[in-house]
Protein backbone atom coordinates (compact mmCIF):
# COMPACT_ATOMS: atom_id res chain seq x y z
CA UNK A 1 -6.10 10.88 26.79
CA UNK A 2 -3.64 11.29 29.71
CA UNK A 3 -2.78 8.11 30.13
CA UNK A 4 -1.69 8.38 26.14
CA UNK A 5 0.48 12.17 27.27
CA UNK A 6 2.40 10.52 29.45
CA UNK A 7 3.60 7.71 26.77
CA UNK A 8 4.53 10.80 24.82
CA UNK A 9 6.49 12.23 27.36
CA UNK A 10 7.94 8.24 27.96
CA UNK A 11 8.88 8.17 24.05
CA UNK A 12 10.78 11.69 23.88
CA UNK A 13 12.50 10.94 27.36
CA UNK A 14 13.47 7.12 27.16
CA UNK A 15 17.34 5.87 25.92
CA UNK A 16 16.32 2.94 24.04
CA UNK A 17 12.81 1.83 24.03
CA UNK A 18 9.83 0.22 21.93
CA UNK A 19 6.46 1.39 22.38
CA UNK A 20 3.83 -1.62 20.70
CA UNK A 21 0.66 -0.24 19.31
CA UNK A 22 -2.50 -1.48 18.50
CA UNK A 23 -4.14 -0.72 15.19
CA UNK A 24 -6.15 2.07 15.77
CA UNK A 25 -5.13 3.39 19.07
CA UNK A 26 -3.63 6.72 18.00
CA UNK A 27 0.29 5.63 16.95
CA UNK A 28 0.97 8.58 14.62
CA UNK A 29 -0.80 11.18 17.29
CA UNK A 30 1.25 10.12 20.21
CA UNK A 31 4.83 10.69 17.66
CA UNK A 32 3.97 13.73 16.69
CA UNK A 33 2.78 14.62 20.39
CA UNK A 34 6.46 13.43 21.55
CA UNK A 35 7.94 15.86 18.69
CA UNK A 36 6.39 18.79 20.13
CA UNK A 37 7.25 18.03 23.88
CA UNK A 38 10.69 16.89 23.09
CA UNK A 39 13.51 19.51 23.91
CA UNK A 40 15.66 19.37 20.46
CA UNK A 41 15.20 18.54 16.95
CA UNK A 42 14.18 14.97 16.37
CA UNK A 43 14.59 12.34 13.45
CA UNK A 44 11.87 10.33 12.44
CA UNK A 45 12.22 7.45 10.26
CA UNK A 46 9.28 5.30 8.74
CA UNK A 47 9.08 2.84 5.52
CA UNK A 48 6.96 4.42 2.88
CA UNK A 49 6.27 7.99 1.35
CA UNK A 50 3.35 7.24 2.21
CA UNK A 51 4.09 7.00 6.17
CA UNK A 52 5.93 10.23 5.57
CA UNK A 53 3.28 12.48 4.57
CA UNK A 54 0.72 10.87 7.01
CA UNK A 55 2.91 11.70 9.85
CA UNK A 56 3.42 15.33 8.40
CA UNK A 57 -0.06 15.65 7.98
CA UNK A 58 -0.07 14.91 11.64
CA UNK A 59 2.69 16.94 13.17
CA UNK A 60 1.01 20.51 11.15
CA UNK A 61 -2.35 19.45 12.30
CA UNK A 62 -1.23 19.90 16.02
CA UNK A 63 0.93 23.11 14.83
CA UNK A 64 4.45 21.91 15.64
CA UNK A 65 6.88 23.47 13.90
CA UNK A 66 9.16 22.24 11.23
CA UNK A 67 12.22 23.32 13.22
CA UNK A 68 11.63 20.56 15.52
CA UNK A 69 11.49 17.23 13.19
CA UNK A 70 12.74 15.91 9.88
CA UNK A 71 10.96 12.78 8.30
CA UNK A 72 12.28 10.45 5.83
CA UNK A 73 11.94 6.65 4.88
CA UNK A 74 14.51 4.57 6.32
CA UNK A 75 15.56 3.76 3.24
CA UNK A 76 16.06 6.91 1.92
CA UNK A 77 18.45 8.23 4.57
CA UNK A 78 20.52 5.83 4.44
CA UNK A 79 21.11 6.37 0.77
CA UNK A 80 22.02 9.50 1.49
CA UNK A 81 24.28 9.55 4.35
CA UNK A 82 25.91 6.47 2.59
CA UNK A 83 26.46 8.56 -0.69
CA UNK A 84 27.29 11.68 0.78
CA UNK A 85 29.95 9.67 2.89
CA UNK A 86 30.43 6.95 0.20
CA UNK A 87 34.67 5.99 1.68
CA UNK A 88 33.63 5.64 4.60
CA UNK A 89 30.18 4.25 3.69
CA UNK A 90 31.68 1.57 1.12
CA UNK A 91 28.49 2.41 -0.94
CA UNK A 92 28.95 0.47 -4.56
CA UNK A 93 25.26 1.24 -6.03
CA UNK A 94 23.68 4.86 -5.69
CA UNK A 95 20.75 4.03 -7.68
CA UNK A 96 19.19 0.97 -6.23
CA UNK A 97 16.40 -1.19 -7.93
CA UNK A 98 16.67 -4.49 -6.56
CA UNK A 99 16.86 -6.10 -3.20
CA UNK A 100 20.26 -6.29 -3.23
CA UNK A 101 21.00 -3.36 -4.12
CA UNK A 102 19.06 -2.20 -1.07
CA UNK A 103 20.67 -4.76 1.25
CA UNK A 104 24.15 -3.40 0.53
CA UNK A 105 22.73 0.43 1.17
CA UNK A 106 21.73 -0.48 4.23
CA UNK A 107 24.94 -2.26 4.71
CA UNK A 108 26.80 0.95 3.64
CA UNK A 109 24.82 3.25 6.36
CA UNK A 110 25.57 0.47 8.97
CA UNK A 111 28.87 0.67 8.17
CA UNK A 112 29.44 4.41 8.04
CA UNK A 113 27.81 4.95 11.34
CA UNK A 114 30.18 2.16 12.98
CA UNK A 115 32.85 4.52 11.43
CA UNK A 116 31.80 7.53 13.96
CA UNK A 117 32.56 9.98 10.39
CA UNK A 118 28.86 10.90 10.98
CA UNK A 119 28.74 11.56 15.08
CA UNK A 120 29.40 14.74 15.09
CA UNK A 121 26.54 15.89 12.05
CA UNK A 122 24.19 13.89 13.92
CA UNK A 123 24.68 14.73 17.67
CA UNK A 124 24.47 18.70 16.36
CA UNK A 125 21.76 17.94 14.07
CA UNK A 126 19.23 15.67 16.13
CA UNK A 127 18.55 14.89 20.40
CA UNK A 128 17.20 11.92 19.50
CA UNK A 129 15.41 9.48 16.42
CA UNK A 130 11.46 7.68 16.53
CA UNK A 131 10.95 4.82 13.95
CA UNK A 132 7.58 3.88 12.96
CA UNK A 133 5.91 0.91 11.86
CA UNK A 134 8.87 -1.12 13.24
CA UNK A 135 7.14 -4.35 12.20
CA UNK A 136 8.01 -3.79 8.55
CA UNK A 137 11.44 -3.08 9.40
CA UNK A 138 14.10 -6.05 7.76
CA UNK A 139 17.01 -7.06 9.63
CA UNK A 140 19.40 -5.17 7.69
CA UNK A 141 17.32 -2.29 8.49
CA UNK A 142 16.96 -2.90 12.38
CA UNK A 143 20.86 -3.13 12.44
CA UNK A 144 21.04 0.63 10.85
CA UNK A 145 18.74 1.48 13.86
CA UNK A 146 20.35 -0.16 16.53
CA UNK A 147 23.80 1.57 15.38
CA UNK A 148 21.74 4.98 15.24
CA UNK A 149 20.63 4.06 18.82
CA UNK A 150 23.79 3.44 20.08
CA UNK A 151 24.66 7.43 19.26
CA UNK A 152 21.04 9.07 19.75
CA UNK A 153 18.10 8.28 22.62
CA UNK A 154 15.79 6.25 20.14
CA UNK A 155 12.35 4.82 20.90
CA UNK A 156 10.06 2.64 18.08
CA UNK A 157 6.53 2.14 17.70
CA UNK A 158 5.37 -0.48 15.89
CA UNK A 159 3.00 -3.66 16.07
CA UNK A 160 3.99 -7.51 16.12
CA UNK A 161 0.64 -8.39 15.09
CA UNK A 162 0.48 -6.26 11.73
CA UNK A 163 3.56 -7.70 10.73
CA UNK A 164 2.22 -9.12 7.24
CA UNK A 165 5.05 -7.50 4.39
CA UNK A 166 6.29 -10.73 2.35
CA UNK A 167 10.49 -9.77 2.57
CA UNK A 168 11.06 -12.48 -0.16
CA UNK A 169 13.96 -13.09 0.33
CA UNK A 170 14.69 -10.54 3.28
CA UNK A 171 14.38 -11.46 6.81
CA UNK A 172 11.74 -8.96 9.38
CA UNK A 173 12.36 -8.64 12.41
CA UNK A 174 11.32 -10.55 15.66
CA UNK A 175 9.90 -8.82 18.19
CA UNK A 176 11.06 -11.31 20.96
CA UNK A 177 14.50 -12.33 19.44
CA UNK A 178 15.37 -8.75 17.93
CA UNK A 179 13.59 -5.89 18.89
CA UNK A 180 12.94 -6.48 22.83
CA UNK A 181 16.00 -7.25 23.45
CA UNK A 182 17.49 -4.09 21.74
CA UNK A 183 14.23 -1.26 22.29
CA UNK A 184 13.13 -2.52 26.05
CA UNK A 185 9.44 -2.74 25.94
CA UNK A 186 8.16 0.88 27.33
CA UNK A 187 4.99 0.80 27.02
CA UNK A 188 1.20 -0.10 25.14
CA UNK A 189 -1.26 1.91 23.27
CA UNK A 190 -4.22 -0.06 23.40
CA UNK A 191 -7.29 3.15 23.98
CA UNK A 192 -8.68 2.52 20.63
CA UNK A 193 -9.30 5.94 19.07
CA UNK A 194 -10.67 4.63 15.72
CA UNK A 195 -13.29 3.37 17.08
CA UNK A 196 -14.31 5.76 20.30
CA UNK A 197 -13.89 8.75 18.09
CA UNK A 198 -16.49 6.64 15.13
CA UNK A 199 -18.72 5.97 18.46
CA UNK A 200 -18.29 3.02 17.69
CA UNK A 201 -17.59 0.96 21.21
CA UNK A 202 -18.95 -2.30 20.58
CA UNK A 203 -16.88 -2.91 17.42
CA UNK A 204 -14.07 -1.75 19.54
CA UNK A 205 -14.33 -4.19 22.36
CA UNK A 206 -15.01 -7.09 19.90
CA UNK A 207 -11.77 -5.98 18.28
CA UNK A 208 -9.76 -6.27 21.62
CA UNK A 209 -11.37 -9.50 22.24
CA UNK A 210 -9.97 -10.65 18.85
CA UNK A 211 -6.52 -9.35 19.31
CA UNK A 212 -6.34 -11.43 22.34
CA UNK A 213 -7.70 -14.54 20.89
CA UNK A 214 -5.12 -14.20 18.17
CA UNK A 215 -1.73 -13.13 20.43
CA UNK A 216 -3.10 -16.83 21.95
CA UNK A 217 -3.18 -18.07 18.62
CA UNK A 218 -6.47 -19.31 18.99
CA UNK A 219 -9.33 -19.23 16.35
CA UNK A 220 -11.62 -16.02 16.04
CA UNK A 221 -15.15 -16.96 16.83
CA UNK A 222 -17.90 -15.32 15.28
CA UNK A 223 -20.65 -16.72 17.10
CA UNK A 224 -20.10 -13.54 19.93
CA UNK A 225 -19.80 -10.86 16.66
CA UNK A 226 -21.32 -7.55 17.78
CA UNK A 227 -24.18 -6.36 15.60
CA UNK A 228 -22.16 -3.89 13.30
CA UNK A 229 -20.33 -7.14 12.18
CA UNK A 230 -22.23 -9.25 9.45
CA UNK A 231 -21.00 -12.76 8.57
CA UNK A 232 -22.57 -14.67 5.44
CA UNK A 233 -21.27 -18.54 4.71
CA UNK A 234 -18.98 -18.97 1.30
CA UNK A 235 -19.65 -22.10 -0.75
CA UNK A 236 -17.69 -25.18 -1.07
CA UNK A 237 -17.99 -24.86 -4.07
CA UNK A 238 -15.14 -22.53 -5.54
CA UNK A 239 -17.36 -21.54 -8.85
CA UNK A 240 -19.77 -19.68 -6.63
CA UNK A 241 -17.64 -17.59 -4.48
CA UNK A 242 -17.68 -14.32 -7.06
CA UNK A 243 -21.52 -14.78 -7.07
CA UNK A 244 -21.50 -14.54 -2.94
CA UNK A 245 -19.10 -12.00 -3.02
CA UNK A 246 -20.86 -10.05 -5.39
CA UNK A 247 -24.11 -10.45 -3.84
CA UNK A 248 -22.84 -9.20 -0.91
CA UNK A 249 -21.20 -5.93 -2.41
CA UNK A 250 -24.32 -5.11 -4.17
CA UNK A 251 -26.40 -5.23 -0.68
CA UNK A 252 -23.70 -3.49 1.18
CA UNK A 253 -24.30 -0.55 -1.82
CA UNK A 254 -27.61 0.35 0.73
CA UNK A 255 -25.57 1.40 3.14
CA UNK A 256 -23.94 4.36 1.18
CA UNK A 257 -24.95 6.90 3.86
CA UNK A 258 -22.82 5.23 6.31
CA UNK A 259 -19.24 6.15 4.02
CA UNK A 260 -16.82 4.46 2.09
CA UNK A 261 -16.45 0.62 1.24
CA UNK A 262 -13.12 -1.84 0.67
CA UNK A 263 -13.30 -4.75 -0.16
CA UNK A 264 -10.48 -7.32 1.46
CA UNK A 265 -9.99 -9.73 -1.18
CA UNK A 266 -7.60 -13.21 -2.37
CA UNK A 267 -3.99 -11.85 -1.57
CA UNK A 268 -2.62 -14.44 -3.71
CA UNK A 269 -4.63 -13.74 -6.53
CA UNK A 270 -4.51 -10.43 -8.37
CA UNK A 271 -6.65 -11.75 -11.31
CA UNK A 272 -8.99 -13.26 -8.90
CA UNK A 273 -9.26 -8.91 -7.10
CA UNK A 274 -9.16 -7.27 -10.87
CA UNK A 275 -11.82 -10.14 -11.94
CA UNK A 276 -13.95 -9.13 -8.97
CA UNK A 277 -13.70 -5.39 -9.79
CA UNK A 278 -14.43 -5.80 -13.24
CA UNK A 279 -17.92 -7.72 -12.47
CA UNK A 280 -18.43 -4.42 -10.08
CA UNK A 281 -17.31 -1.77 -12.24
CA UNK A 282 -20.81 -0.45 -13.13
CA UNK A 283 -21.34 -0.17 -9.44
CA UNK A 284 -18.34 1.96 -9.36
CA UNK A 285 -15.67 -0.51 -7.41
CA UNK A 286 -12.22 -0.54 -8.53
CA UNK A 287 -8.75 -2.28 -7.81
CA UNK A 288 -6.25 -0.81 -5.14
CA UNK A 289 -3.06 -1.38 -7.16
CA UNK A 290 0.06 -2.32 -5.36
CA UNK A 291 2.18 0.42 -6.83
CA UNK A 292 5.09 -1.74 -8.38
CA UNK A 293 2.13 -3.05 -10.14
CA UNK A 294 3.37 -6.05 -12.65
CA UNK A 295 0.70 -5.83 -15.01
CA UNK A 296 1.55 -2.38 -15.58
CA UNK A 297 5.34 -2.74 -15.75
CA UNK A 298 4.44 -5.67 -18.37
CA UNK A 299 2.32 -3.60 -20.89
CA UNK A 300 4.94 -1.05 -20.50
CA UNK A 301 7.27 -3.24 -21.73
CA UNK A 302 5.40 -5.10 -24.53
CA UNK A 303 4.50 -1.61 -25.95
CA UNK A 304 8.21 -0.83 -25.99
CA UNK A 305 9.28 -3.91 -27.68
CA UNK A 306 6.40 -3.30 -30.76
CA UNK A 307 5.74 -0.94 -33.40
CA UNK A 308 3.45 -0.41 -36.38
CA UNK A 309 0.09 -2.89 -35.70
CA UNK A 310 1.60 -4.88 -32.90
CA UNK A 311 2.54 -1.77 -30.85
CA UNK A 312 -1.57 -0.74 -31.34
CA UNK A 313 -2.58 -4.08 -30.22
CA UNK A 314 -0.43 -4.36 -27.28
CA UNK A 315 -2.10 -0.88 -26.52
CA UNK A 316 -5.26 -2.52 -26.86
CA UNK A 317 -4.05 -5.58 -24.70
CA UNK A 318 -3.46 -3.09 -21.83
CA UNK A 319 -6.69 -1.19 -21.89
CA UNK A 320 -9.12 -4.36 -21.96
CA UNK A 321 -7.29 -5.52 -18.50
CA UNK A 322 -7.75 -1.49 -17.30
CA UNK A 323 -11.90 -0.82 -18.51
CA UNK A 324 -15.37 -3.25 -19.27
CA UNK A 325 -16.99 -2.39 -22.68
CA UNK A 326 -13.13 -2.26 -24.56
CA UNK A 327 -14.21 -4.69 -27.32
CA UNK A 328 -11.15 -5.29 -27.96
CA UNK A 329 -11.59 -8.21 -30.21
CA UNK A 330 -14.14 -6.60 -32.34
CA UNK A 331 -11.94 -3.33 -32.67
CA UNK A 332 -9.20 -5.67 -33.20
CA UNK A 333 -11.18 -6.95 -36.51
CA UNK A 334 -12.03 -3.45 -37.22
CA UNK A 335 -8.99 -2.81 -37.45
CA UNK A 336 -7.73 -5.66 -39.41
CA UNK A 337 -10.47 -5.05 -41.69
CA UNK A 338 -9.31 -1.46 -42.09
CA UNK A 339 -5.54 -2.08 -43.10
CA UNK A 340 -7.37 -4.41 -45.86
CA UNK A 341 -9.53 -1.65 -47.45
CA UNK A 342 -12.90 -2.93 -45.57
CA UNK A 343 -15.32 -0.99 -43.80
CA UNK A 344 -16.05 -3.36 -40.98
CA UNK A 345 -16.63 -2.03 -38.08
CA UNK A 346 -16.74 1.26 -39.09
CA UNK A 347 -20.12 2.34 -37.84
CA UNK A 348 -19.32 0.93 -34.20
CA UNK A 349 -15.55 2.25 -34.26
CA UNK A 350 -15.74 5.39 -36.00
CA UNK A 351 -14.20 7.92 -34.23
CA UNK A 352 -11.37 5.43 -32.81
CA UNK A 353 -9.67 3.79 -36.08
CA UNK A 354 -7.86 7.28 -37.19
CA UNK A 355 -7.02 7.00 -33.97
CA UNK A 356 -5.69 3.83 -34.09
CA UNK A 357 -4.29 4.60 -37.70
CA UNK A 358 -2.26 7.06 -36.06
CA UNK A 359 -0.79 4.78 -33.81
CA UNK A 360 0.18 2.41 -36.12
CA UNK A 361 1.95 5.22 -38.31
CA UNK A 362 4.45 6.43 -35.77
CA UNK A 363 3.30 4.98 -32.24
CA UNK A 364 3.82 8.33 -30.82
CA UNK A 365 3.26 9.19 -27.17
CA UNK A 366 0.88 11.05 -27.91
CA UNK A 367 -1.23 9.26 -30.57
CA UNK A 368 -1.26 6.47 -28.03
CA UNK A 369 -2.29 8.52 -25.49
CA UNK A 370 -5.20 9.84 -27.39
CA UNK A 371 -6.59 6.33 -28.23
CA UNK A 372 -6.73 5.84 -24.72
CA UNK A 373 -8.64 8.51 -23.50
CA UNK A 374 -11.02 8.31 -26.76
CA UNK A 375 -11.51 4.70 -25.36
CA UNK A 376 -11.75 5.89 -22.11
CA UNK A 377 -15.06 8.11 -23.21
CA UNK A 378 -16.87 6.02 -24.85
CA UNK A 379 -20.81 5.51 -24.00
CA UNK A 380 -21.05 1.88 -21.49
CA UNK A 381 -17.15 2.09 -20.86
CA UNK A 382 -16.05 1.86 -16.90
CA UNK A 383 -13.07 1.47 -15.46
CA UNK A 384 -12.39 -1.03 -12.72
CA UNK A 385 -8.81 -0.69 -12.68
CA UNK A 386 -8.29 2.52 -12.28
CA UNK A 387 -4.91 3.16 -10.76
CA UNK A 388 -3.32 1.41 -13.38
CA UNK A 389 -4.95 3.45 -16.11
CA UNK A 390 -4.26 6.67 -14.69
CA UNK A 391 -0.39 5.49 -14.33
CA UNK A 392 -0.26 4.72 -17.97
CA UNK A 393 -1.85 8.07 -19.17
CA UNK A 394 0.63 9.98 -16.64
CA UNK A 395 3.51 7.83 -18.02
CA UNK A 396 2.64 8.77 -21.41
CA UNK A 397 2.12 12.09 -20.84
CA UNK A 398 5.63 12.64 -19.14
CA UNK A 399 7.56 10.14 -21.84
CA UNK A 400 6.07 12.75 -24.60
CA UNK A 401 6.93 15.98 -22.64
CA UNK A 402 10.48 15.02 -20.88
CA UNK A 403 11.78 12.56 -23.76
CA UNK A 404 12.50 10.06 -21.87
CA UNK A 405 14.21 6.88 -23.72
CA UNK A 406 11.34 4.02 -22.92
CA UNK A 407 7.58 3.72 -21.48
CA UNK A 408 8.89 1.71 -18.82
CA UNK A 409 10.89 4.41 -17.72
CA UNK A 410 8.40 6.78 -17.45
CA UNK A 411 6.45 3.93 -15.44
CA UNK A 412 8.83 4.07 -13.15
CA UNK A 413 8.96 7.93 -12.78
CA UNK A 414 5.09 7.81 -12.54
CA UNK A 415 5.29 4.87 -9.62
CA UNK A 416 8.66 7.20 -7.49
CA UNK A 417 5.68 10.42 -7.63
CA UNK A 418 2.77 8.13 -6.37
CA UNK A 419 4.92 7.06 -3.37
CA UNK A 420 5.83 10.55 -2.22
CA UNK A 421 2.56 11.87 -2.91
CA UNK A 422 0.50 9.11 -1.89
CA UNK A 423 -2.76 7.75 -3.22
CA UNK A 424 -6.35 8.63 -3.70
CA UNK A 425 -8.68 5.70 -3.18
CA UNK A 426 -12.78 6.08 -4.71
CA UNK A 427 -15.56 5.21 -1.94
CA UNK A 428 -15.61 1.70 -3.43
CA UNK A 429 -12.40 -0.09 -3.52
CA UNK A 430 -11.06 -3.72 -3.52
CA UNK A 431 -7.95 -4.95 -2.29
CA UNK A 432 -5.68 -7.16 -0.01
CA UNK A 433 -3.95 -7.60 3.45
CA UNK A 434 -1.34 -5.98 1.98
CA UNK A 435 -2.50 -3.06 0.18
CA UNK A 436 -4.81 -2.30 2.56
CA UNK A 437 -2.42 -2.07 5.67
CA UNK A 438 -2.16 1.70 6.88
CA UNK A 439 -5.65 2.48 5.56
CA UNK A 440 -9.14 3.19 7.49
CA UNK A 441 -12.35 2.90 5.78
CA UNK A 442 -15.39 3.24 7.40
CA UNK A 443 -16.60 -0.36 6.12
CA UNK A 444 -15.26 -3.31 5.08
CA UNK A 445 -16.16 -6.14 3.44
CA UNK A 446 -13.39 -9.35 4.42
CA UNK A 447 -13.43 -12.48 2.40
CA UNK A 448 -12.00 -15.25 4.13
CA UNK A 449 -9.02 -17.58 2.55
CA UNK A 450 -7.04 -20.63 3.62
CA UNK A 451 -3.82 -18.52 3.84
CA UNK A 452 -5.17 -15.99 6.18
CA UNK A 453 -2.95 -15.84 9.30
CA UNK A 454 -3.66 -14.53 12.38
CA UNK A 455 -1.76 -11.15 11.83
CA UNK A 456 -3.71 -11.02 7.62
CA UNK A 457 -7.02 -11.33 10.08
CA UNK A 458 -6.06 -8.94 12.75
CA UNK A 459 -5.04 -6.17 9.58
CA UNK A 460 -8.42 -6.73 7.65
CA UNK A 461 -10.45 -6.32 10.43
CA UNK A 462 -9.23 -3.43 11.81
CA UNK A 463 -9.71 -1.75 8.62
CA UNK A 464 -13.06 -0.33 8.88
CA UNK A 465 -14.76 1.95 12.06
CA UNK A 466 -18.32 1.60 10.90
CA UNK A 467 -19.45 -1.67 10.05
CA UNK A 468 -17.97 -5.00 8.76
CA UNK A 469 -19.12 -7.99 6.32
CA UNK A 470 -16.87 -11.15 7.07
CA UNK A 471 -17.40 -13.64 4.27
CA UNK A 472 -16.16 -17.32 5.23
CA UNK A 473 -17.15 -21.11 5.08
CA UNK A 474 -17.20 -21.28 9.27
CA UNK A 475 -18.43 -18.79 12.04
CA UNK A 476 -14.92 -20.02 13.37
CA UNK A 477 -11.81 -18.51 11.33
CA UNK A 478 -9.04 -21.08 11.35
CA UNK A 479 -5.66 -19.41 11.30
CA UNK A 480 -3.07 -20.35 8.49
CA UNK A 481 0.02 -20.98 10.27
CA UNK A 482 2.44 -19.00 7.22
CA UNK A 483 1.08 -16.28 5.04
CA UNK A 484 1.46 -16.65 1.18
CA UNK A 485 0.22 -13.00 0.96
CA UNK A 486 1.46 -11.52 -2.52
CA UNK A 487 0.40 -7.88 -2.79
């Protein structure tokens, strides 16, 4: 650990630097630990609520007082320097919900700090600035940090290996073209706590091995896989993957005593990840939702656009893609049946269709709401994607209580609280590169696709501390030159 005090005391001393760090080896401990040595007040800038509160959680765990830091996404202060400044700032959009719209706030706080209105605030306010996770930073973004640099001693941490966010149409940075050559490289965290605190040394040195292999760009070979990492062959043939997959999740349920379980699915694919979870949900798995989930935002919009019968059945559209045992196409006739006098159904569906009734009489928040959880609590009924459902409840819940004009609306309210207040996985999860990233479990459970690169391997595999399952065709994973990683 002294070797790791002294990059502290490097990061709260040095003028512009970049500090890379490997997954696992203790990032957030040694920015919190260069908070409480630092001399003044410091500003520390990350990209997610998320990354916020984990880095909170951090700084109170070692006791350092609030006096010394103040956290906020990158994206968030600039908003509000840019509005608070908006002449100077040039700031058009104060509300922004696209990419754009983000591109010109970032533009705005660029601007405004090339105007020197804000030197004075922020030379009182802060004796110097840490970014983390500087791989997910855009350019647009690492030109608001280079201009905050070029008032206040700066140093970044970050990770050119778990650089895996999709920017669309936004450009990340480049650690050799753009952030060396602004942040001088400082210095390395490479002690891997995950693992040494787990006890776990042999997963850790096979680990390093990899991330060598894969800064060479050269294939990972299995063949020399300690023994807490498991590798079972995937079919050629396509139709059986689920049934491998599955097979494997199922044995890997043996191993409860040794903690919690993800499982690192398709990242293309989201119906491939919810069709996985659903064939689990018995066993208790569920999907990790990205949270701008579009299924979500989609049934949030087809309820809005509905009323009467077709607002109830675009209800029931939504919870058959949230729960197994929904029925929906037998309540559907049930229901049908019901507006025509008959009783079918009745005995299977009693205590839903006055339910349902009351959502087609006024589609009401609340009535909705009700049919839901009634659904919800029904004998045989499990939920595999559970994130989702819980957003929709909340949504409805808030729409009924605040007023507010549309569901989607409410999604969105729903989505802004989940990002400042972070998630809440269960013990058996499925997910991607991408919604994984930023997580430990303590195993993991990695199936293999042709659009894996070296960085998507390299963030699945650090994942877990206990034990791994890698599920692929070869022993030797291939690397996919360009990542077509959705969520």
């Amino acid at each position: 650990m002294a070797n790791d005090e002294k990059i502290a005391r490097l990061a709260a001393s040095v003028r512009r630097g970049s500090i890379v760090a490997a997954a696992g080896c203790g990032k957030t401990e040694q920015i919190a630990r260069a908070v409480g040595i630092s001399t003044q007040r410091r500003l520390i800038l990350t990209h997610t609520h998320a990354g916020v509160d984990a880095l909170t959680r951090r700084l109170k765990k070692l006791r350092i007082s609030a006096d010394k830091y103040r956290i906020d996404t990158i994206a968030g202060w600039c908003l509000r320097f840019a509005a608070a400044f908006p002449r100077r700032s040039g700031i058009v959009a104060t509300v922004p919900t696209t990419p754009a719209d983000w591109d010109a706030i970032y533009l705005a706080g660029a601007r405004l700090l090339d105007s020197g209105a804000v030197d004075g605030v922020l030379l009182v306010s802060y004796g110097g600035c840490f970014v983390d996770e500087y791989q997910d930073c855009t350019l647009q973004q690492h030109q608001v940090i280079s201009r905050l640099a070029n008032l206040l001693p700066t140093c970044v941490f970050g990770d050119p290996l778990q650089a895996i966010f999709d920017f669309r149409d936004q450009h990340p940075v480049d650690w050799d073209s753009d952030v060396f050559p602004t942040f001088v490289r400082s210095a390395e965290l490479s002690t891997p706590w995950r693992w040494k605190n787990a006890r776990n040394g042999e997963l850790a040195d096979w680990l390093g091995d990899v991330r060598v292999a894969l800064e060479q760009n050269k294939p990972i070979d299995l063949t020399s896989r300690p023994r807490c990492v498991a590798w079972t062959e995937l079919p050629v043939d396509a139709s059986r993957h689920q049934a491998t997959i599955v097979g494997q999740c199922l044995e890997a349920m043996s191993e409860n005593d040794l903690g919690n379980l993800v499982v690192i699915g398709d990242s293309t694919s989201e119906n491939r990840r919810s069709a996985l979870a659903q064939k689990l949900a018995k066993q208790g798995f569920a999907n990790i939702e990205a949270i701008g989930c579009k299924t979500l935002h989609s049934a949030a919009r087809a309820i809005d656009k509905a009323k009467g019968l077709g607002r109830l059945k675009a209800l029931l559209d939504f919870a058959s893609k949230c729960m197994t045992g929904a029925d929906k196409a037998a309540l559907e006739k049930a229901i049908d049946a019901r507006q025509q006098g008959r009783r079918l159904g009745q005995a299977k569906f009693g205590n839903l269709l006055p339910l349902a009734d009351a959502v087609i009489e006024d589609g009401g928040d609340l009535a909705m709401l009700a049919l839901l959880q009634a659904m919800r609590d029904r004998p045989g009924v499990y939920l595999y994607r559970r994130e989702m459902f819980f957003a929709m409840r909340s949504a409805l819940q808030i729409k009924a209580v605040n007023g507010l004009p549309t569901l989607s609306t409410s999604i969105w309210e729903v989505q802004n609280r989940i990002r400042h207040s972070g998630r809440h996985l269960g013990e058996r999860s499925i997910g991607s590169t991408l919604l994984v990233k930023g997580l430990e479990f303590d195993r993991a459970i990695v199936v293999a696709t042709n659009t894996m690169t070296g960085k998507d391997w390299y963030v699945a595999l650090t994942r877990a501390t206990m034990r791994l399952r890698i599920i692929s065709m070869d022993e030797h994973l291939s690397l996919a030159r360009t990542s077509t990683a959705i969520s």
